[in-house]
Protein backbone atom coordinates (compact mmCIF):
# COMPACT_ATOMS: atom_id res chain seq x y z
CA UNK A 1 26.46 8.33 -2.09
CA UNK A 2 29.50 9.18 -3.87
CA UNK A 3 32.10 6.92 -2.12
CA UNK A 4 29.69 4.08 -2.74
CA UNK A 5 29.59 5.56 -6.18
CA UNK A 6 33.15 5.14 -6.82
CA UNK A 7 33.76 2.02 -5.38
CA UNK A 8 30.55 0.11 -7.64
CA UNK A 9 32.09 2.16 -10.89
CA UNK A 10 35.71 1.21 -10.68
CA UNK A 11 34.37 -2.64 -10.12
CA UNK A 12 32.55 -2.31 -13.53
CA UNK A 13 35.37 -0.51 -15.57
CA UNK A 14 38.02 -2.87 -14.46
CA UNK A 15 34.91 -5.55 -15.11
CA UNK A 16 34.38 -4.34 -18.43
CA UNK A 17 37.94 -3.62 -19.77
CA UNK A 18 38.96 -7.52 -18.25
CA UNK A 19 35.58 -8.64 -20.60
CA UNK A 20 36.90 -6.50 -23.61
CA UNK A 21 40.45 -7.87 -23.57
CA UNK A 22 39.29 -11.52 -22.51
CA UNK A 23 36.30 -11.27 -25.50
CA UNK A 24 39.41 -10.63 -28.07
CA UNK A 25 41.74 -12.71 -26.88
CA UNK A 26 39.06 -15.64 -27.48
CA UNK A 27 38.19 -13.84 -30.85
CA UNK A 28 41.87 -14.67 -32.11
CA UNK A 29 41.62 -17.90 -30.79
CA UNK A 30 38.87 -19.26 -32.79
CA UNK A 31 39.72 -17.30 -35.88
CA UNK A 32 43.53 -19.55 -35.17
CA UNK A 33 42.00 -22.56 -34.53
CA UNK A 34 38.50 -22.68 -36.78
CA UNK A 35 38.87 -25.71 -39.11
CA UNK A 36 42.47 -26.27 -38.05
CA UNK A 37 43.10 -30.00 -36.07
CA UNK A 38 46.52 -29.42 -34.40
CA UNK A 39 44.74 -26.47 -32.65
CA UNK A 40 41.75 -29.23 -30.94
CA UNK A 41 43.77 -29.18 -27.68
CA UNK A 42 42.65 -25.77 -27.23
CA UNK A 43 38.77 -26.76 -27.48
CA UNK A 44 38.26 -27.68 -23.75
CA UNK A 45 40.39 -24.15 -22.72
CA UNK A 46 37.64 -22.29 -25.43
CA UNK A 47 34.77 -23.54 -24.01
CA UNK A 48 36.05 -23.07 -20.21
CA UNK A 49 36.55 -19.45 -21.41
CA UNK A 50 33.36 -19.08 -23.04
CA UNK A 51 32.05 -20.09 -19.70
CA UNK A 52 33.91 -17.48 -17.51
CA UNK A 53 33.33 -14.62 -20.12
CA UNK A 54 29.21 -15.80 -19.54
CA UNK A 55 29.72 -15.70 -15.75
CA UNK A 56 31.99 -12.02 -15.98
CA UNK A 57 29.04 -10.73 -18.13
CA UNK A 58 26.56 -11.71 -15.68
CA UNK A 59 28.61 -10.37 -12.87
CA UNK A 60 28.81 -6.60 -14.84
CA UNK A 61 25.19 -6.89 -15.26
CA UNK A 62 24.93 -7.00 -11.05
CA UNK A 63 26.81 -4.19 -11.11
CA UNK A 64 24.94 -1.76 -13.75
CA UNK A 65 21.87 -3.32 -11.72
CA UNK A 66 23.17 -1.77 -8.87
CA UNK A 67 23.86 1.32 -10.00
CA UNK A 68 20.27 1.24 -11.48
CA UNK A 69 18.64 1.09 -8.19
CA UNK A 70 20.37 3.92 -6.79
CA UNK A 71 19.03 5.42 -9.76
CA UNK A 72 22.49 6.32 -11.41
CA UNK A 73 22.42 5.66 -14.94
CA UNK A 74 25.61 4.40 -16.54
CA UNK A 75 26.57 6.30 -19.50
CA UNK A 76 30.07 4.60 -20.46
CA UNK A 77 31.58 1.65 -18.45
CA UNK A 78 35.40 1.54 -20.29
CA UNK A 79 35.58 5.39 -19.06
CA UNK A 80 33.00 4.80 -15.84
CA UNK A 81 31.11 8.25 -16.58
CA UNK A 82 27.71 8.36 -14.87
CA UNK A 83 24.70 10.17 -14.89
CA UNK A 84 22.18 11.27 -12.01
CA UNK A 85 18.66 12.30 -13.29
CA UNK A 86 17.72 16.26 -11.85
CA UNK A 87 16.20 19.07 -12.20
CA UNK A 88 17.73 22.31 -13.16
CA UNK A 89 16.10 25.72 -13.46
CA UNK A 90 12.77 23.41 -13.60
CA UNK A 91 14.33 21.86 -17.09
CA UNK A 92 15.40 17.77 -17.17
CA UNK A 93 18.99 17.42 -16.88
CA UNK A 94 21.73 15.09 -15.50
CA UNK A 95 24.37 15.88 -13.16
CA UNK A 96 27.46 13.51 -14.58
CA UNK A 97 30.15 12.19 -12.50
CA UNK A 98 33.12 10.43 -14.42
CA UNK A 99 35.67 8.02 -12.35
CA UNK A 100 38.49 9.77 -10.56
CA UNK A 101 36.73 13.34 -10.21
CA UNK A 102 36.70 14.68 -6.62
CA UNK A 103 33.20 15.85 -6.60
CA UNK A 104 30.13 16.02 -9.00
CA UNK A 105 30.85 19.44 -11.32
CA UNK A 106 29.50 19.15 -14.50
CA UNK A 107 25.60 18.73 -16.14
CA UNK A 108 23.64 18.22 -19.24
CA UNK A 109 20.24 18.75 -20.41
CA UNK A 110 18.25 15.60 -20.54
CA UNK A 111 18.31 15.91 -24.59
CA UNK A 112 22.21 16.38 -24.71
CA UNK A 113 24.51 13.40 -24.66
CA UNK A 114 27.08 13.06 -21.86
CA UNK A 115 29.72 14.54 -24.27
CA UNK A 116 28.04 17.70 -24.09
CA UNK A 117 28.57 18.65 -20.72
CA UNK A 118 28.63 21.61 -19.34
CA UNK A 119 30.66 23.03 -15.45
CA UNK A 120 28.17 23.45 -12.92
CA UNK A 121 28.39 27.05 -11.62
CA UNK A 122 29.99 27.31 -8.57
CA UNK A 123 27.93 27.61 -5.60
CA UNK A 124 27.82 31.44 -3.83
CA UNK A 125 28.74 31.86 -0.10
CA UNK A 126 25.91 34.31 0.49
């Protein structure tokens, strides 16, 4: 699953830093224009990029949805760290995966945060 995996997360990091920058780029346009009638040309350009910010939004959402029904939980989409519900040593955990690892090598328990991840132990040739 982890090819799949990497393809779905790097669509919704670049997805989400594109929304971040496009969502504060409009932010300094309506604080420049509010009130302010030589900046009215703009208003048809605003509400065209209201209306692609709505539709890049929506578009994310398909993605986390995705993710969702693999059952991969996203735990930060600017960084595209992921989580995978498991069971260790019969406890609740998450293995975590974060965009541009190799391979899956660190956990957490299921009351930690992501930022308290631990290195999986490596596995014995025996």
């Amino acid at each position: 699953m982890l090819p799949l995996l990497r393809l779905i997360v790097a669509d919704i990091s670049l997805s989400h830093r594109e929304l971040t920058d496009r969502r504060s780029h409009l932010r300094r346009m309506l604080r420049s224009h509010q009130g302010k009638a030589r900046f009215q040309v703009y208003d048809q350009e605003i509400v065209e990029m209201q209306k692609e910010l709505t539709e890049q939004a929506a578009h994310l959402d398909e993605y986390i949805t995705e993710l969702e029904r693999l059952g991969v939980i996203l735990r930060s989409a600017h960084e595209g760290i992921v989580d995978f519900p498991t069971l260790i040593d019969q406890r609740p955990a998450f293995f975590t995966w974060q965009m541009g690892q190799e391979d899956i090598n660190d956990f957490h328990w299921h009351d930690e945060s992501t930022a308290d991840r631990k290195r999986l132990a490596p596995l014995s040739n025996s």
